[in-house]
PDB file of N, CA and C in Angstrom:
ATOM      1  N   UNK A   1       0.849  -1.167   0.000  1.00  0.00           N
ATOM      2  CA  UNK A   1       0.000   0.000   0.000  1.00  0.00           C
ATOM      3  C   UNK A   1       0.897   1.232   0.000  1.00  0.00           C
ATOM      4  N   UNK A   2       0.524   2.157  -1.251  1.00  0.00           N
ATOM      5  CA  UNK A   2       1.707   3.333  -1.373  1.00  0.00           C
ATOM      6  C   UNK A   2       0.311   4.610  -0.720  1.00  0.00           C
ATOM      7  N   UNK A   3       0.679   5.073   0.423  1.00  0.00           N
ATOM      8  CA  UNK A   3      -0.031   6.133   0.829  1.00  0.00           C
ATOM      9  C   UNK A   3       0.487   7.723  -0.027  1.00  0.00           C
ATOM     10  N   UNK A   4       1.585   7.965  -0.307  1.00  0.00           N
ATOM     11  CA  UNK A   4       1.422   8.629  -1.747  1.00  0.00           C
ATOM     12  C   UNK A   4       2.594   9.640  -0.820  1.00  0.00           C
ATOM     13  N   UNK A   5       2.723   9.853   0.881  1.00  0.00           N
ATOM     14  CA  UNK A   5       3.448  10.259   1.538  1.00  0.00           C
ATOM     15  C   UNK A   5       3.900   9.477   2.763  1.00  0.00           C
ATOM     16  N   UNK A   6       4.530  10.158   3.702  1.00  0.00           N
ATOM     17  CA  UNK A   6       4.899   9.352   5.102  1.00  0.00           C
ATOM     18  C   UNK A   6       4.219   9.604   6.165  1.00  0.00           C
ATOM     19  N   UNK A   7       3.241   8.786   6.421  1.00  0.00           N
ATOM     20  CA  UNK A   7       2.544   8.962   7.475  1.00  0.00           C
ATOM     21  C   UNK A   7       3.152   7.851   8.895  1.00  0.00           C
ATOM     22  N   UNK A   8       2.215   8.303  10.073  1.00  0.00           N
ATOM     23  CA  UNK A   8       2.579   7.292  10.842  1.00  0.00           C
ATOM     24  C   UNK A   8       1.730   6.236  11.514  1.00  0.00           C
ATOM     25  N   UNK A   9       2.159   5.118  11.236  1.00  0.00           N
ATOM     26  CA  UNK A   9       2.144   3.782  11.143  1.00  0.00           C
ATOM     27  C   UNK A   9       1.558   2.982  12.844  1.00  0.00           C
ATOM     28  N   UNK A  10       0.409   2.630  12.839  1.00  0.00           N
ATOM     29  CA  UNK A  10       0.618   2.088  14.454  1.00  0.00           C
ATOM     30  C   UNK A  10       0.427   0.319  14.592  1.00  0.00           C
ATOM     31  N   UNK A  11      -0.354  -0.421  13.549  1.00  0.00           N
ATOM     32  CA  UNK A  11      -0.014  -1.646  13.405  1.00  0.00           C
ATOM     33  C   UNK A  11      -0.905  -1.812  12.289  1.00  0.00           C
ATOM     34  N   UNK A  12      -1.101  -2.953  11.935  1.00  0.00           N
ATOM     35  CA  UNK A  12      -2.436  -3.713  10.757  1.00  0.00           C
ATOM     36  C   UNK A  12      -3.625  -4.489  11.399  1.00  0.00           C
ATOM     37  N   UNK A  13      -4.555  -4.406  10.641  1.00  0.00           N
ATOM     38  CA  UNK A  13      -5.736  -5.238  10.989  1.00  0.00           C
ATOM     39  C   UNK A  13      -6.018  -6.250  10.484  1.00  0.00           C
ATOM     40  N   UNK A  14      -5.634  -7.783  10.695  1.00  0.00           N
ATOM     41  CA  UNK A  14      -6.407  -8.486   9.316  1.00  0.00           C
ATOM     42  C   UNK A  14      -7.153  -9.326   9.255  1.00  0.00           C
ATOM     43  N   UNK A  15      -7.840  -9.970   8.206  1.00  0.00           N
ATOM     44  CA  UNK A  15      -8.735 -10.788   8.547  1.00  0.00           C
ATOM     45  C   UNK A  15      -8.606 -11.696   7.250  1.00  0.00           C
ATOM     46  N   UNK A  16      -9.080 -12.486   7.417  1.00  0.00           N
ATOM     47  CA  UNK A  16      -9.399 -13.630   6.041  1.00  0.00           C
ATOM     48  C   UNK A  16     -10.420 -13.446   5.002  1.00  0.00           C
ATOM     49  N   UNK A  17     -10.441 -14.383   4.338  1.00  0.00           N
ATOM     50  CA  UNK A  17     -11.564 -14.118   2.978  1.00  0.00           C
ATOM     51  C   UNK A  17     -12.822 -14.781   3.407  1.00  0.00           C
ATOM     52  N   UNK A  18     -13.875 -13.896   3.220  1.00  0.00           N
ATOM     53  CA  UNK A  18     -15.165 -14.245   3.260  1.00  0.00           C
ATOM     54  C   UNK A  18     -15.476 -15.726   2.699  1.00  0.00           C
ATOM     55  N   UNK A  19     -16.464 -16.553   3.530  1.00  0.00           N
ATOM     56  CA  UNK A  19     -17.049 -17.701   2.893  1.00  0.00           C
ATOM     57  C   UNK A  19     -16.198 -18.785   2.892  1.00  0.00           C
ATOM     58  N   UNK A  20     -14.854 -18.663   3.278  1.00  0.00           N
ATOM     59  CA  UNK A  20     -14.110 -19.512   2.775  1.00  0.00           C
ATOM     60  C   UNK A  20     -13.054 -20.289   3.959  1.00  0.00           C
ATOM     61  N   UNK A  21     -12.330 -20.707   4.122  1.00  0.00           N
ATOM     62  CA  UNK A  21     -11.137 -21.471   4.790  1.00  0.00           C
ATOM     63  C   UNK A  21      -9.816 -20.716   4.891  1.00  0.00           C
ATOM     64  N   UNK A  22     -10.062 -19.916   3.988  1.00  0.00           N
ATOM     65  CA  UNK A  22      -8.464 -19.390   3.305  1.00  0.00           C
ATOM     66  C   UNK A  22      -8.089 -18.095   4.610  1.00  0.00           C
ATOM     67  N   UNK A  23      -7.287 -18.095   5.430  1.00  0.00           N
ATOM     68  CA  UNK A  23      -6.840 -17.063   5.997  1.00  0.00           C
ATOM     69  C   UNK A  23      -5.016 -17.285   6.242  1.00  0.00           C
ATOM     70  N   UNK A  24      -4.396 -16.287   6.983  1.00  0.00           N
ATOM     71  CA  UNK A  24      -3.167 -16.187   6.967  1.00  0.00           C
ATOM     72  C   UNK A  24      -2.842 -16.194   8.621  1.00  0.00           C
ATOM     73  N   UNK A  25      -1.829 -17.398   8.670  1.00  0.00           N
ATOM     74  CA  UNK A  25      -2.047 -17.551   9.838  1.00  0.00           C
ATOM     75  C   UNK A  25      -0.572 -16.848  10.811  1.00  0.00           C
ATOM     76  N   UNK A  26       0.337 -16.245   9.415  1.00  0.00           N
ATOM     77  CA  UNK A  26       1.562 -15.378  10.202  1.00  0.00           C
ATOM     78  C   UNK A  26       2.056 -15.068   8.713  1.00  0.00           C
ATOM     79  N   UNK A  27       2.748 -14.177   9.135  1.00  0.00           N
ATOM     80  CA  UNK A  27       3.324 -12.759   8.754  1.00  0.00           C
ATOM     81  C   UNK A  27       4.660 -11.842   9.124  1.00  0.00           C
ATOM     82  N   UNK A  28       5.041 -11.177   7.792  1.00  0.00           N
ATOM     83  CA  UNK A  28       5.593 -10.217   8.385  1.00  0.00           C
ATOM     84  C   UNK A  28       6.037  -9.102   7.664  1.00  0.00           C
ATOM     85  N   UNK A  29       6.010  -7.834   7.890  1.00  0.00           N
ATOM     86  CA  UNK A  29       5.912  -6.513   7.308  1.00  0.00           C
ATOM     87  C   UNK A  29       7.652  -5.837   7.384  1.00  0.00           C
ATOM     88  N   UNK A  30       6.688  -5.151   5.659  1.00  0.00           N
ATOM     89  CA  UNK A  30       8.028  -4.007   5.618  1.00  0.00           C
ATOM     90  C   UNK A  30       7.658  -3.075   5.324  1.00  0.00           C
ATOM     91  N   UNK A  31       8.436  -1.789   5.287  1.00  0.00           N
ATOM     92  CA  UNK A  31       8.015  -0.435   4.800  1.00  0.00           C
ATOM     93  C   UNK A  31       9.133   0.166   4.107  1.00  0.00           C
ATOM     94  N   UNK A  32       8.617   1.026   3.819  1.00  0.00           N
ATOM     95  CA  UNK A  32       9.612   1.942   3.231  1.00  0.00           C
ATOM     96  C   UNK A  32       8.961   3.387   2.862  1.00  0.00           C
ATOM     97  N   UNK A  33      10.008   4.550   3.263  1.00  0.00           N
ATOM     98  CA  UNK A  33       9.775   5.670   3.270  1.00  0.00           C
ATOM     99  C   UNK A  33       9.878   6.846   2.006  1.00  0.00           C
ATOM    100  N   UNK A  34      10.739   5.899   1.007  1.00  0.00           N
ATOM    101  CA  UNK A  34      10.750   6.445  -0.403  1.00  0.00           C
ATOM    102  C   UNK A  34      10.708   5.330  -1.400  1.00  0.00           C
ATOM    103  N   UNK A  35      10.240   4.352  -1.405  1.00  0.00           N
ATOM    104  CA  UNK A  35       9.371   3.481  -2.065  1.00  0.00           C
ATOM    105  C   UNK A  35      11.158   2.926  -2.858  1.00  0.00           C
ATOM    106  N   UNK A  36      12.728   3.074  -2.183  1.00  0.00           N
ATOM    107  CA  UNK A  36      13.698   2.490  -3.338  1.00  0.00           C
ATOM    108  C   UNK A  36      14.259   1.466  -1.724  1.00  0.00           C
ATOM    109  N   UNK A  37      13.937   2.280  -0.554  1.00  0.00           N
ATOM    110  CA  UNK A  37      14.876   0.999   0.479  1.00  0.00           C
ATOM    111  C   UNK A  37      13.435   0.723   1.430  1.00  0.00           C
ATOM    112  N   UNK A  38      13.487  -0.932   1.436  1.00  0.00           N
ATOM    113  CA  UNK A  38      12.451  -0.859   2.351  1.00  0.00           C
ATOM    114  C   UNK A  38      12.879  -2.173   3.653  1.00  0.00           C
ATOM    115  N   UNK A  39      12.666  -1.648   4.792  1.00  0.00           N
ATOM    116  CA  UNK A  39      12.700  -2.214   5.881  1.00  0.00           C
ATOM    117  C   UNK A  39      12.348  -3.551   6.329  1.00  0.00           C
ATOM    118  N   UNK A  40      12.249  -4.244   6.742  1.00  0.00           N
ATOM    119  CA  UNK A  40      11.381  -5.533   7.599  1.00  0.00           C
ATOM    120  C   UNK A  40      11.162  -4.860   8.989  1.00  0.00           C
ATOM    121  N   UNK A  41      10.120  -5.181   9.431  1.00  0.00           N
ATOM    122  CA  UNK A  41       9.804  -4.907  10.877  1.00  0.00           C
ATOM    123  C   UNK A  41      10.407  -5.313  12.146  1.00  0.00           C
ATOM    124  N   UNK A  42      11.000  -5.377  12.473  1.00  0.00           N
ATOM    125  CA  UNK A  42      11.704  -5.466  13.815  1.00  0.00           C
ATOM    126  C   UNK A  42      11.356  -5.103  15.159  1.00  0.00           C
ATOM    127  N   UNK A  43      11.021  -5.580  16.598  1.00  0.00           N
ATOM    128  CA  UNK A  43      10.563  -5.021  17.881  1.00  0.00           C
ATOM    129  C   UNK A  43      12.070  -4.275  17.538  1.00  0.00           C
ATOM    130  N   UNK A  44      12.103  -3.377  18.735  1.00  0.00           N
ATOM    131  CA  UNK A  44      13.377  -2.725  18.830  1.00  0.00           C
ATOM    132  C   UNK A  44      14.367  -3.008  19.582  1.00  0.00           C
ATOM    133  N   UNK A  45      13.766  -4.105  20.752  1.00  0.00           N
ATOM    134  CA  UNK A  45      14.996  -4.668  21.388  1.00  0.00           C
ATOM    135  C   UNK A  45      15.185  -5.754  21.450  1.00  0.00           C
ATOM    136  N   UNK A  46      15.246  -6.453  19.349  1.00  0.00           N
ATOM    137  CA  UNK A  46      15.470  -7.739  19.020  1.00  0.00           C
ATOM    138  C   UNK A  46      15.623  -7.398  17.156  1.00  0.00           C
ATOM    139  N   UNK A  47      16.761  -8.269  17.158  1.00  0.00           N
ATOM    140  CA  UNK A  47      17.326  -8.224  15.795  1.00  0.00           C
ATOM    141  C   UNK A  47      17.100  -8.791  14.512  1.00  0.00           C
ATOM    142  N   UNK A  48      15.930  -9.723  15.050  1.00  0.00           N
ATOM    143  CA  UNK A  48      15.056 -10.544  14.047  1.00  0.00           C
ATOM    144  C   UNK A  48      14.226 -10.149  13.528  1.00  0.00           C
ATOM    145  N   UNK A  49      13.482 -10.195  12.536  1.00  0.00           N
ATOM    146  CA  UNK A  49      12.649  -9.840  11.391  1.00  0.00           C
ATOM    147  C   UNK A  49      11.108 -10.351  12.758  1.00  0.00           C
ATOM    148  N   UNK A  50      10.679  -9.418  12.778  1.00  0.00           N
ATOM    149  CA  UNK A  50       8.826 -10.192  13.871  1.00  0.00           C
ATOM    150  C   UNK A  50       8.032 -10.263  12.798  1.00  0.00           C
ATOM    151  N   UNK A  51       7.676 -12.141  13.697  1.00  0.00           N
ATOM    152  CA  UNK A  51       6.868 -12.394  12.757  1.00  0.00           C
ATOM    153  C   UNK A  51       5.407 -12.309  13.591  1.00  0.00           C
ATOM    154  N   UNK A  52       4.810 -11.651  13.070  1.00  0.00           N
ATOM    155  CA  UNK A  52       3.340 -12.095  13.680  1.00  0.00           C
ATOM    156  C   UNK A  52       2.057 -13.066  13.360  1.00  0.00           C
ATOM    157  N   UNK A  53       1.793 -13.365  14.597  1.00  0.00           N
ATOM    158  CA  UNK A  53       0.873 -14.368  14.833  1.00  0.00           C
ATOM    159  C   UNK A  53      -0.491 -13.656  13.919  1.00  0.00           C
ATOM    160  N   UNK A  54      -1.038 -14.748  13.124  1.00  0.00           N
ATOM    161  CA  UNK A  54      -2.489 -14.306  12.030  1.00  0.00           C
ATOM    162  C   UNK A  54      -3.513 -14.187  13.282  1.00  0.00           C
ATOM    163  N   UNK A  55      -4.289 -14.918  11.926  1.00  0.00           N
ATOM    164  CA  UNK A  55      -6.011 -15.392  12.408  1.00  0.00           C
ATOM    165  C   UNK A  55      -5.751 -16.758  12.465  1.00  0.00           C
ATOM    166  N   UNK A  56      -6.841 -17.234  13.141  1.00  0.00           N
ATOM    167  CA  UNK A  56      -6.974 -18.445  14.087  1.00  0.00           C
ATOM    168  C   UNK A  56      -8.381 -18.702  12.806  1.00  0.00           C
ATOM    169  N   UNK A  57      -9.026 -17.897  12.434  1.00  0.00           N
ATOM    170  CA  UNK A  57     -10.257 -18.332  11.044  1.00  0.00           C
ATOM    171  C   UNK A  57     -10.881 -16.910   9.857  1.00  0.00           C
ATOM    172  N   UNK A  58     -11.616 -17.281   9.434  1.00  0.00           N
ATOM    173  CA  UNK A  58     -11.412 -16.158   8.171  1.00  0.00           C
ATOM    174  C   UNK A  58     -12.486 -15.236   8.515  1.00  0.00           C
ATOM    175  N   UNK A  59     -12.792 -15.139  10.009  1.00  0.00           N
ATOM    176  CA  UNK A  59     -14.040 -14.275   9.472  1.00  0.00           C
ATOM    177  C   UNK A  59     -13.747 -13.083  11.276  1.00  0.00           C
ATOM    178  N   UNK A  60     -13.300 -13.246  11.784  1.00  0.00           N
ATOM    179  CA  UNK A  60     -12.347 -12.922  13.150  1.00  0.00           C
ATOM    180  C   UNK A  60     -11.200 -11.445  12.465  1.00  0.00           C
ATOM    181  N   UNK A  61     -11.591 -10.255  12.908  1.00  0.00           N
ATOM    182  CA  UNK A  61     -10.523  -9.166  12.839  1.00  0.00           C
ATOM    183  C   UNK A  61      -9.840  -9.797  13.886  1.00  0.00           C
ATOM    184  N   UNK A  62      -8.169  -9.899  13.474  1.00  0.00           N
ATOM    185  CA  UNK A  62      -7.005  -9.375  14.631  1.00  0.00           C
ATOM    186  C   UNK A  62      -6.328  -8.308  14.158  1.00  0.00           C
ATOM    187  N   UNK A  63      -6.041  -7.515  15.242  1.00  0.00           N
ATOM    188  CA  UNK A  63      -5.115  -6.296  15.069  1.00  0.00           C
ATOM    189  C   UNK A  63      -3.658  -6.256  15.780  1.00  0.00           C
ATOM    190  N   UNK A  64      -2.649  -5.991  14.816  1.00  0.00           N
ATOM    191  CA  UNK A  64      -1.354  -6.364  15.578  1.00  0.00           C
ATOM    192  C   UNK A  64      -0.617  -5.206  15.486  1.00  0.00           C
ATOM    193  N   UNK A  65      -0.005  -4.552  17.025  1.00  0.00           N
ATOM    194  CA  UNK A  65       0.413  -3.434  16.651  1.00  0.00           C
ATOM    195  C   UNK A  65       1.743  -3.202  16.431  1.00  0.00           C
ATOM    196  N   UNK A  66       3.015  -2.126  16.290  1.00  0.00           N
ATOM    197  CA  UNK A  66       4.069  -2.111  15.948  1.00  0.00           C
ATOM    198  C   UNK A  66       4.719  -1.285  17.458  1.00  0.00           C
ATOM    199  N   UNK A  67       5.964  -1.964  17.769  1.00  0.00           N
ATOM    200  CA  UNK A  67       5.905  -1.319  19.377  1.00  0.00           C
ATOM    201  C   UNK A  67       6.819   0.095  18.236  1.00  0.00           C
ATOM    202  N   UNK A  68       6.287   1.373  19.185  1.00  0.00           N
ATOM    203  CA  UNK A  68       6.976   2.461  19.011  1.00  0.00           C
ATOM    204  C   UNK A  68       5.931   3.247  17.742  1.00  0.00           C
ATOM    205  N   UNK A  69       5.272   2.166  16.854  1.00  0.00           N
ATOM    206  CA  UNK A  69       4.946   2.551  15.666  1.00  0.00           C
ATOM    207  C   UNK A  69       6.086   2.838  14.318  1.00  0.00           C
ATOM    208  N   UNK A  70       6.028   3.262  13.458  1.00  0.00           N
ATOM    209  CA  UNK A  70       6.690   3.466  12.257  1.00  0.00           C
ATOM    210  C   UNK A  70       6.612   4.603  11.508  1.00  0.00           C
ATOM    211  N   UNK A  71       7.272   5.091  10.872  1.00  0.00           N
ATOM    212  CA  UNK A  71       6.591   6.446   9.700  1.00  0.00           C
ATOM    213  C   UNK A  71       7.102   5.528   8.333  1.00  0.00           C
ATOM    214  N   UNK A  72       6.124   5.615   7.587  1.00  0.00           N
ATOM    215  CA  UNK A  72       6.102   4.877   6.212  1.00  0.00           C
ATOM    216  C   UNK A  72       5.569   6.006   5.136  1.00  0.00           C
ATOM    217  N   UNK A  73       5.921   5.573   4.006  1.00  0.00           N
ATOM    218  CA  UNK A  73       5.300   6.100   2.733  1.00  0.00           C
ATOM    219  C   UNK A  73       4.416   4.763   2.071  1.00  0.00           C
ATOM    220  N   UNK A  74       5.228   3.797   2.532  1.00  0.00           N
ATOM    221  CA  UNK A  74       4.267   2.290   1.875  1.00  0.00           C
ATOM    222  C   UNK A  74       5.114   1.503   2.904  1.00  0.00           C
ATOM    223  N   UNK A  75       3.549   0.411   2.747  1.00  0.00           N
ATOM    224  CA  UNK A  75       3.865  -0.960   3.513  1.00  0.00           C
ATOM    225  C   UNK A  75       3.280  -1.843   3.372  1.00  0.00           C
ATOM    226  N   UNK A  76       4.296  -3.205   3.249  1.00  0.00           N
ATOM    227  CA  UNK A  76       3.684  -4.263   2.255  1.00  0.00           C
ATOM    228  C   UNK A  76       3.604  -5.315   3.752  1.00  0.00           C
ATOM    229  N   UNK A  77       2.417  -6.517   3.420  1.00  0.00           N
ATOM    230  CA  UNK A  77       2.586  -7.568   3.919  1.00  0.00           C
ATOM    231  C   UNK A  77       2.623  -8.976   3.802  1.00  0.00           C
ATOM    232  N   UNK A  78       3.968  -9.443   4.262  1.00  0.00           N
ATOM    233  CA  UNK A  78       4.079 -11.152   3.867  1.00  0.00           C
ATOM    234  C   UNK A  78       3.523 -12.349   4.432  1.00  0.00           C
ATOM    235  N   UNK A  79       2.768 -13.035   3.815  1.00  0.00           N
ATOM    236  CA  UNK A  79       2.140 -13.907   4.501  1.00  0.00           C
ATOM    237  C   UNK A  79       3.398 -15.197   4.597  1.00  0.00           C
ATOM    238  N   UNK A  80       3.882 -15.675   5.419  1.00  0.00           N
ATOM    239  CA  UNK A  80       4.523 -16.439   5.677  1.00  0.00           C
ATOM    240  C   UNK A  80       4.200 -18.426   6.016  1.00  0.00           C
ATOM    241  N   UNK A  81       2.543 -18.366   6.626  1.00  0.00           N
ATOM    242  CA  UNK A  81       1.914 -19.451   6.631  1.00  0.00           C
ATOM    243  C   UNK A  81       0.257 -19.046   6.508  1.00  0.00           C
ATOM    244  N   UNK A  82      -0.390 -20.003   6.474  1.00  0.00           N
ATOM    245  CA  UNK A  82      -1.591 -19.975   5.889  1.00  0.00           C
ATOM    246  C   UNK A  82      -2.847 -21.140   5.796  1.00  0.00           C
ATOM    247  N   UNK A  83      -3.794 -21.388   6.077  1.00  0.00           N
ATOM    248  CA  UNK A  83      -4.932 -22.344   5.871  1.00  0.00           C
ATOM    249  C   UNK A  83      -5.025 -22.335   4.677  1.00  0.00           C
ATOM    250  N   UNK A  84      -5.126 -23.464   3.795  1.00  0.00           N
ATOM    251  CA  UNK A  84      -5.536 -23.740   2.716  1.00  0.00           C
ATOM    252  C   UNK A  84      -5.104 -22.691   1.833  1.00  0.00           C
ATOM    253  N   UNK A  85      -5.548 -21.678   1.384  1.00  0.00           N
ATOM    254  CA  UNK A  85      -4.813 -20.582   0.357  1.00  0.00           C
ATOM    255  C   UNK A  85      -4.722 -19.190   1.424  1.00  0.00           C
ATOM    256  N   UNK A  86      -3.777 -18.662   0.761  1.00  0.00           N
ATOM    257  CA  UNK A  86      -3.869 -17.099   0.988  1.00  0.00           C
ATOM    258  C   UNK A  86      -4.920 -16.593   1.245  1.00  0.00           C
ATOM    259  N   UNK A  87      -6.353 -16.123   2.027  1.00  0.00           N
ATOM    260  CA  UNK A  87      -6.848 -15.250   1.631  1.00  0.00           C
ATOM    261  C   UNK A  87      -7.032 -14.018   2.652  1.00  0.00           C
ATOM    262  N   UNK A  88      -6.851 -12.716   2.536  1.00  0.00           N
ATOM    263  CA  UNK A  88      -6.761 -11.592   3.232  1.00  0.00           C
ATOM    264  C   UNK A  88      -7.102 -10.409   2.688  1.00  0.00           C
ATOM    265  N   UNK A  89      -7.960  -9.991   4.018  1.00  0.00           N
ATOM    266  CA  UNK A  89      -7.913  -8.291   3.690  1.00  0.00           C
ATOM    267  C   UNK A  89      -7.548  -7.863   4.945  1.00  0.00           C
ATOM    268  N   UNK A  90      -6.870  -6.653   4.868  1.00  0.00           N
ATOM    269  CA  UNK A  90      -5.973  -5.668   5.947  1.00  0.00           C
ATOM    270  C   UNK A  90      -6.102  -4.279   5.673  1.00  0.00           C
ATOM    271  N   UNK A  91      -5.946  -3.486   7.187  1.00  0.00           N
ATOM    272  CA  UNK A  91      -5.732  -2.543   6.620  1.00  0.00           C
ATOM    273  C   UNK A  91      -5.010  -2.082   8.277  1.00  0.00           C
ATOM    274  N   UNK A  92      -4.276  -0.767   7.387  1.00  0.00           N
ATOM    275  CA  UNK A  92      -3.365  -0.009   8.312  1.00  0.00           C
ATOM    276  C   UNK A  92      -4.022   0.804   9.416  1.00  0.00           C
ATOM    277  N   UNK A  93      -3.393   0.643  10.479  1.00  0.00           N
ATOM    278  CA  UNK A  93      -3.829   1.457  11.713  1.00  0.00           C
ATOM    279  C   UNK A  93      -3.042   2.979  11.966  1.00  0.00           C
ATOM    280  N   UNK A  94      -3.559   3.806  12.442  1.00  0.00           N
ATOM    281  CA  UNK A  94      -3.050   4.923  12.991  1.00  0.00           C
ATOM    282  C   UNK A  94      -2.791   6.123  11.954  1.00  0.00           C
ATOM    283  N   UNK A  95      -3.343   5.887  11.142  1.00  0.00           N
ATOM    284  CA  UNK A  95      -3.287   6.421   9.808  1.00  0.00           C
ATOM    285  C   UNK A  95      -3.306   8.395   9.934  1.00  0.00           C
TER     286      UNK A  95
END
């Protein structure tokens, strides 16, 4: 998602696809502030890429937040595991 400037960032919301099985059951985000270097998400007092925990089913909002928050221009998200297929909609918090 290219917000078109840098706003600030407080976590995502997501949920699975209607009707179906398909949700994402972890994840993990990057950003970037001029759309040429972009980040992976990181807590801040750990050096690993965080991955976050999904949905548990496709029809359940979870919201996962970012400690400190972020300033982004865009931010993409990787689904890393999953029920049956991919399916997701999200959207950004703190906008």
């Amino acid at each position: 998602v290219d917000f078109g400037y840098n706003i600030a960032v407080s976590g995502v919301a997501i949920r699975g696809q209607d009707g179906t099985d398909n949700f994402v059951t972890e994840f993990y985000v990057s950003y970037s502030e001029d759309l040429q270097k972009w980040t992976n998400y990181r807590e801040p007092s750990d050096q690993a890429i965080k991955l976050f925990e999904g949905n548990l089913n496709s029809s359940h909002v979870r919201k996962r937040y970012f400690m400190g928050g972020i300033i982004a221009r865009a931010i993409r998200l990787h689904p890393t595991a999953w029920n049956d297929s991919i399916g997701i909609r999200w959207e950004v918090l703190g906008c």
